[in-house]
N, C-alpha and C. Protein backbone atom coordinates (compact mmCIF):
# COMPACT_ATOMS: atom_id res chain seq x y z
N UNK A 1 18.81 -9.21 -19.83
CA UNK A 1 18.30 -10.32 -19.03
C UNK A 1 18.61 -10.07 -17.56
N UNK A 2 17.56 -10.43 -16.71
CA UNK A 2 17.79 -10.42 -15.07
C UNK A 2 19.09 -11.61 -14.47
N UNK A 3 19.57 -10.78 -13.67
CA UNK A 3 20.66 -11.84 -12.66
C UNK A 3 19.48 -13.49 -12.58
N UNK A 4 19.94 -14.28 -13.18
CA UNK A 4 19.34 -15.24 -12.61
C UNK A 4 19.30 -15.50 -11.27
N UNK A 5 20.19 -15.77 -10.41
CA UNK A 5 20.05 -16.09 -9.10
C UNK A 5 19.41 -14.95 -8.59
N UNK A 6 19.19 -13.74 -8.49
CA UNK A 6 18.38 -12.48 -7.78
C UNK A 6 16.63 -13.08 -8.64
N UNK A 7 16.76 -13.57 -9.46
CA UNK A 7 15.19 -14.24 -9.92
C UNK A 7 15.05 -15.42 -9.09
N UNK A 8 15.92 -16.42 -9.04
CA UNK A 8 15.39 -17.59 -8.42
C UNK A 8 15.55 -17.11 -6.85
N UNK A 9 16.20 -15.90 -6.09
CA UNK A 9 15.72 -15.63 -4.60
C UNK A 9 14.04 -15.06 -4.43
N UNK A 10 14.02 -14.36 -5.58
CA UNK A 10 13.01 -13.77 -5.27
C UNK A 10 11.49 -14.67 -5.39
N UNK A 11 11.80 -15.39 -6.28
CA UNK A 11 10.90 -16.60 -6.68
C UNK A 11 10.81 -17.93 -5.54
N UNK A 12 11.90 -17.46 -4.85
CA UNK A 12 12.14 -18.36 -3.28
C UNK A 12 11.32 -17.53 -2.31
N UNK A 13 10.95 -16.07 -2.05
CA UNK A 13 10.96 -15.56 -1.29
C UNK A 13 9.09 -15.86 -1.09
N UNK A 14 8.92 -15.94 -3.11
CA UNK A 14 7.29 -15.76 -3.20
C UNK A 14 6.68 -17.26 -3.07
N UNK A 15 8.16 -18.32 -2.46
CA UNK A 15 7.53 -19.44 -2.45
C UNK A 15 6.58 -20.33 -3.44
N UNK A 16 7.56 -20.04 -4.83
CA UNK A 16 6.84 -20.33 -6.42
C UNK A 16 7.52 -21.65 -6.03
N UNK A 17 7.37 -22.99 -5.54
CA UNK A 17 8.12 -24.10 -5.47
C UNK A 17 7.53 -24.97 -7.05
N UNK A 18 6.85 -24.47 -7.59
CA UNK A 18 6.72 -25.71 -8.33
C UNK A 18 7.56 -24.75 -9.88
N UNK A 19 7.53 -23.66 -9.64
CA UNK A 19 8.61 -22.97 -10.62
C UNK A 19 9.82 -23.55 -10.34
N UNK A 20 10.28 -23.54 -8.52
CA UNK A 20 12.00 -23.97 -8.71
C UNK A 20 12.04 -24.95 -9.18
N UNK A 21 10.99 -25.91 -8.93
CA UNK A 21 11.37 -27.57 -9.16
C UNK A 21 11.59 -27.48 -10.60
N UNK A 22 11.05 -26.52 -11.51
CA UNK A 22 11.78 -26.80 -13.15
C UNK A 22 12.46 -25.22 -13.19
N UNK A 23 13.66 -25.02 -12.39
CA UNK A 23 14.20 -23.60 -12.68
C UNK A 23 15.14 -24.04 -13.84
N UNK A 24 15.76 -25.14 -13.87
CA UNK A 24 16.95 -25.21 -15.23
C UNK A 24 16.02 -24.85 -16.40
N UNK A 25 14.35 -25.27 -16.66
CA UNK A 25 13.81 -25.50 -17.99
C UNK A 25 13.66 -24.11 -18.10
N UNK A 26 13.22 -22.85 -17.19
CA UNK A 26 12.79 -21.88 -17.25
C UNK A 26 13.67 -21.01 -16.79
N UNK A 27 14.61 -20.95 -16.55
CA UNK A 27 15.83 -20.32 -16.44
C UNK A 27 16.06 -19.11 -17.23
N UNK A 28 16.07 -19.33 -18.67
CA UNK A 28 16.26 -18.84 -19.51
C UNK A 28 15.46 -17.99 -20.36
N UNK A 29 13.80 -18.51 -20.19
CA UNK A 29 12.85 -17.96 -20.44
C UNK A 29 12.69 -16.60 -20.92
N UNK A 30 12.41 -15.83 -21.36
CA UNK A 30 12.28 -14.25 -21.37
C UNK A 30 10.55 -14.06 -20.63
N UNK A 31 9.96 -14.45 -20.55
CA UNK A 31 9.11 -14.21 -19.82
C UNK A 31 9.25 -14.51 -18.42
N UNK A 32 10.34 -15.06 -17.89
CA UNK A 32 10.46 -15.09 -16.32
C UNK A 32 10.27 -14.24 -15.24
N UNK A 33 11.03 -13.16 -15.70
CA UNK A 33 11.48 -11.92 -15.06
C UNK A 33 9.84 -11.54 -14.88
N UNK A 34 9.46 -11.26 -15.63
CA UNK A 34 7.82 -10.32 -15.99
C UNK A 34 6.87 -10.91 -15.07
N UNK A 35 6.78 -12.74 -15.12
CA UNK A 35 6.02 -13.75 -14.38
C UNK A 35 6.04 -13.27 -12.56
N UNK A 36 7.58 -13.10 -12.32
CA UNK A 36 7.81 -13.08 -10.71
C UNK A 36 7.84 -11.37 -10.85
N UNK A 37 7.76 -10.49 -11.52
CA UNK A 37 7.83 -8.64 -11.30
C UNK A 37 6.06 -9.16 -10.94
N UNK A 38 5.16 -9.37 -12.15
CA UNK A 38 3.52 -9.75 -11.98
C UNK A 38 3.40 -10.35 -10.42
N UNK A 39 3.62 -11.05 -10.31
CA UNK A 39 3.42 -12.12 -8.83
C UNK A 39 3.67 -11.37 -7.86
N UNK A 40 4.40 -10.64 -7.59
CA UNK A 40 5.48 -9.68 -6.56
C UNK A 40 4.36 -8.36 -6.39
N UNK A 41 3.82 -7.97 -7.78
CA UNK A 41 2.61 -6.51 -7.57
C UNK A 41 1.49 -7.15 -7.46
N UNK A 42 1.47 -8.28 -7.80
CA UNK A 42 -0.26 -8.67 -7.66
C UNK A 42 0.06 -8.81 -6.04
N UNK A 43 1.01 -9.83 -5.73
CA UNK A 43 0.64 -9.91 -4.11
C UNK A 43 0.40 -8.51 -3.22
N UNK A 44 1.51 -7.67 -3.75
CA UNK A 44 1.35 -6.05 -2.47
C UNK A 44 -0.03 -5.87 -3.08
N UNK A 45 -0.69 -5.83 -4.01
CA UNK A 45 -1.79 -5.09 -4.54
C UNK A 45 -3.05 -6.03 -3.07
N UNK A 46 -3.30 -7.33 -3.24
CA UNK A 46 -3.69 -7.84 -2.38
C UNK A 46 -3.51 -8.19 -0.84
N UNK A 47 -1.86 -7.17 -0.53
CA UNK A 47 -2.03 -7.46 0.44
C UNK A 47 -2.36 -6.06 1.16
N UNK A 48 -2.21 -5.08 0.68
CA UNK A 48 -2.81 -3.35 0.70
C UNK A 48 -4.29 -3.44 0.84
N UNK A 49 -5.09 -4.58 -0.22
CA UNK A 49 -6.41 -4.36 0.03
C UNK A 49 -6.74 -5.09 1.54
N UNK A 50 -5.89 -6.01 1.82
CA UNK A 50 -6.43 -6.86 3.02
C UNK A 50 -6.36 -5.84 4.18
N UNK A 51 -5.13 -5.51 4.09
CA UNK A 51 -5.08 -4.31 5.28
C UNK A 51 -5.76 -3.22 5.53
N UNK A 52 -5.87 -2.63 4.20
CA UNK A 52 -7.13 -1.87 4.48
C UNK A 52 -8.33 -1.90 4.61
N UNK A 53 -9.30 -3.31 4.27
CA UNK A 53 -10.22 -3.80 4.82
C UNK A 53 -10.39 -4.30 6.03
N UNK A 54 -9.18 -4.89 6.70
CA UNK A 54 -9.23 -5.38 7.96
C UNK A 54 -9.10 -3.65 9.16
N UNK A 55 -8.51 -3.05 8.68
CA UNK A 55 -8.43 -1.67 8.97
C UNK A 55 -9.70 -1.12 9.74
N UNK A 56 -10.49 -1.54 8.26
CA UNK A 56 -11.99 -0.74 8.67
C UNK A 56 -12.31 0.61 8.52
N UNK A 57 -11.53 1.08 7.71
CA UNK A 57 -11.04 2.73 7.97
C UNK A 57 -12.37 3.10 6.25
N UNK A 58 -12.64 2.29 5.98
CA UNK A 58 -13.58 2.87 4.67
C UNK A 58 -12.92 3.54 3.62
N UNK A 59 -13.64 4.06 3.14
CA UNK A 59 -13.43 4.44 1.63
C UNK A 59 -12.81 5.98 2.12
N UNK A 60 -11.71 6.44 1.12
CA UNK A 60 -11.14 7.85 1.71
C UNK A 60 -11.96 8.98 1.04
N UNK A 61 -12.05 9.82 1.42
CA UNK A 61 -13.12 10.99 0.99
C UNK A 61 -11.95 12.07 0.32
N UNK A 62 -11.26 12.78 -0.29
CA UNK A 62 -10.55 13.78 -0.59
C UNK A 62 -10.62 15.21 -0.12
N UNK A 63 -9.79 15.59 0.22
CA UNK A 63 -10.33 16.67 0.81
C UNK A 63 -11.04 17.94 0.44
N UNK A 64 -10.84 17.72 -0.48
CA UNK A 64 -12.00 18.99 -1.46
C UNK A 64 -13.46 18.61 -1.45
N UNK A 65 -13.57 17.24 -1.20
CA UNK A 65 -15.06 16.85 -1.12
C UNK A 65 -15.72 17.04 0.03
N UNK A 66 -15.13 17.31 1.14
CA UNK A 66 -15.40 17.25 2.66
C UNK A 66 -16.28 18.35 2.72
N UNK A 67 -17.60 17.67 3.77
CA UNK A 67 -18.50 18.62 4.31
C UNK A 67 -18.03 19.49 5.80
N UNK A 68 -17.80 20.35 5.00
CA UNK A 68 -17.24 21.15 6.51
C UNK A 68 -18.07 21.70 7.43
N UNK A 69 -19.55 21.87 6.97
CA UNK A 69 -20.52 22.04 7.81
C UNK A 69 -20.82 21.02 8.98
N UNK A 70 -20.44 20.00 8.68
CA UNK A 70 -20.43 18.82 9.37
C UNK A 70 -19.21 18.37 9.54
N UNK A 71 -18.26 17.66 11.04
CA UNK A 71 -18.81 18.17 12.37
C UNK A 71 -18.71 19.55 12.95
N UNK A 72 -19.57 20.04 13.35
CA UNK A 72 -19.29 21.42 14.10
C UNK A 72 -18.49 21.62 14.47
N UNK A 73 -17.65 21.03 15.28
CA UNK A 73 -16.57 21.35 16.07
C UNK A 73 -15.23 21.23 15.49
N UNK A 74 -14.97 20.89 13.90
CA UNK A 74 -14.07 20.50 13.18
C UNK A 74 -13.07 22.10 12.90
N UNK A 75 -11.99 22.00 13.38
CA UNK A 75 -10.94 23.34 12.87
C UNK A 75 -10.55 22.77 11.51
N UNK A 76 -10.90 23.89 10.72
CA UNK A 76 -10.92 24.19 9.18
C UNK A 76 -9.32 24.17 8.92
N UNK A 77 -9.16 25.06 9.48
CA UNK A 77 -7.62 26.09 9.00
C UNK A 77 -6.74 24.85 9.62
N UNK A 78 -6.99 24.06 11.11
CA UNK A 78 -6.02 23.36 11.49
C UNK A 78 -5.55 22.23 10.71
N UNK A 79 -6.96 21.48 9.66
CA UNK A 79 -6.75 20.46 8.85
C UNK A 79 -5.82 20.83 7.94
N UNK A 80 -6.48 21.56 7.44
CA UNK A 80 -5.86 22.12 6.20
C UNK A 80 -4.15 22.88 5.99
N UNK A 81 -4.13 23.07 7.64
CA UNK A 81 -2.37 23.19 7.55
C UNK A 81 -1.82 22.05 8.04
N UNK A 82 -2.37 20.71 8.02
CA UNK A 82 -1.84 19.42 8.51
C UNK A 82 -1.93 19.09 7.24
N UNK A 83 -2.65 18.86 6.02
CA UNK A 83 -2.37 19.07 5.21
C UNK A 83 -1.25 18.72 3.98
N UNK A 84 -0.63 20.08 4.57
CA UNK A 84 0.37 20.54 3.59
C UNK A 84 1.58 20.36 4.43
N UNK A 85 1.81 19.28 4.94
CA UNK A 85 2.62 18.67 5.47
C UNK A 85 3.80 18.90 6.15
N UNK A 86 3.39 19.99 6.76
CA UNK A 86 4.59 21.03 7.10
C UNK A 86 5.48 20.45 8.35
N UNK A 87 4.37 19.92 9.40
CA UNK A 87 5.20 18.78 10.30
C UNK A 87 6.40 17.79 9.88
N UNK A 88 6.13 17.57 8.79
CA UNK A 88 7.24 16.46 8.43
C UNK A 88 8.82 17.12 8.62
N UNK A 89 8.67 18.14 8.00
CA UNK A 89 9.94 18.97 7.78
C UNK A 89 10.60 19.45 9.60
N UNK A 90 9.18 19.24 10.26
CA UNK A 90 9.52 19.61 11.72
C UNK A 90 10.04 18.17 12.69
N UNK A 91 10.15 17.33 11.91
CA UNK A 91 10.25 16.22 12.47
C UNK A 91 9.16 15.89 13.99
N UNK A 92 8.02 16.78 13.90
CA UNK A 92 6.79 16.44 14.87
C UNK A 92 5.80 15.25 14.34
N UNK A 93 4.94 15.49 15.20
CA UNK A 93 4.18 13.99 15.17
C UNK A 93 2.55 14.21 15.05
N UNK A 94 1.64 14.21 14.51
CA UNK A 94 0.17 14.18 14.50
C UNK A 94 -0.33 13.33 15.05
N UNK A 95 -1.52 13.53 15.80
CA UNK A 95 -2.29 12.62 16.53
C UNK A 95 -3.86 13.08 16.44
N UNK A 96 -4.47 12.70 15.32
CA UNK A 96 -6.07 12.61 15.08
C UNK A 96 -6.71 11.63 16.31
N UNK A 97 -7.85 12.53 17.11
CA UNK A 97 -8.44 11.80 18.23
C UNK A 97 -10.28 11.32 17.52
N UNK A 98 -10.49 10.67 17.83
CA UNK A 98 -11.94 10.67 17.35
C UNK A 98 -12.29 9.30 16.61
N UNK A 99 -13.49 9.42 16.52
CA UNK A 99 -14.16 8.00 16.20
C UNK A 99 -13.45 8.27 14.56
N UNK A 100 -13.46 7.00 13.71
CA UNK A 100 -13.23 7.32 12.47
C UNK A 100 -14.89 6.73 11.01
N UNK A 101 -15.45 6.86 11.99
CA UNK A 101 -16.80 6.63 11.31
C UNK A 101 -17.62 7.25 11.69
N UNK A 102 -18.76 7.41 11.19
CA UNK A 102 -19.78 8.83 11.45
C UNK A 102 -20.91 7.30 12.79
N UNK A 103 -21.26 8.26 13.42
CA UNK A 103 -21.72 7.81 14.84
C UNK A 103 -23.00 8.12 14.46
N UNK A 104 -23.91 7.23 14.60
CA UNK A 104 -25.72 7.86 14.77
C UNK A 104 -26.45 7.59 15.35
């Protein structure tokens, strides 16, 4: 069974008030824990989509799918060693310049 009080913070945090108002009846519950873990992923799940819609950034393409014929001026080799994430380990920084939608 979960720490009760680490359930009823977290159930404070998600602002479930009409859960606290009966926390003694449901306290004990075995489905509690599961109710506020559910509530807790549904919200990031909805709040990931908001951001990335408000974003505007579209749908991600993978990089194996990418038309490299298109844009001309695109360095192949430079993507592709950004990539494989080798900066990270350099503690450097990337900076993609450019529109992020196709222009017509």
């Amino acid at each position: 069974m979960s720490n009760p009080d680490a359930l009823r913070a977290r159930a404070a945090t998600l602002h479930l008030h009409g859960l606290l108002a009966h926390w003694s009846e449901v306290v004990a519950a075995d489905w509690l824990a599961s109710l506020i873990h559910w509530e807790e992923q549904e919200r990031h799940r909805r709040s990931l989509e908001r951001r990335l819609k408000d974003a505007r950034i579209g749908r991600f393409k993978p990089l194996c799918d990418f038309d490299w014929s298109w844009p001309k001026r695109c360095d192949r080799a430079a993507v592709e060693a950004l990539m494989a994430l080798d900066f990270l380990t350099e503690a450097a920084n990337v900076v993609l310049v450019g529109p992020n939608e196709l222009v017509t």
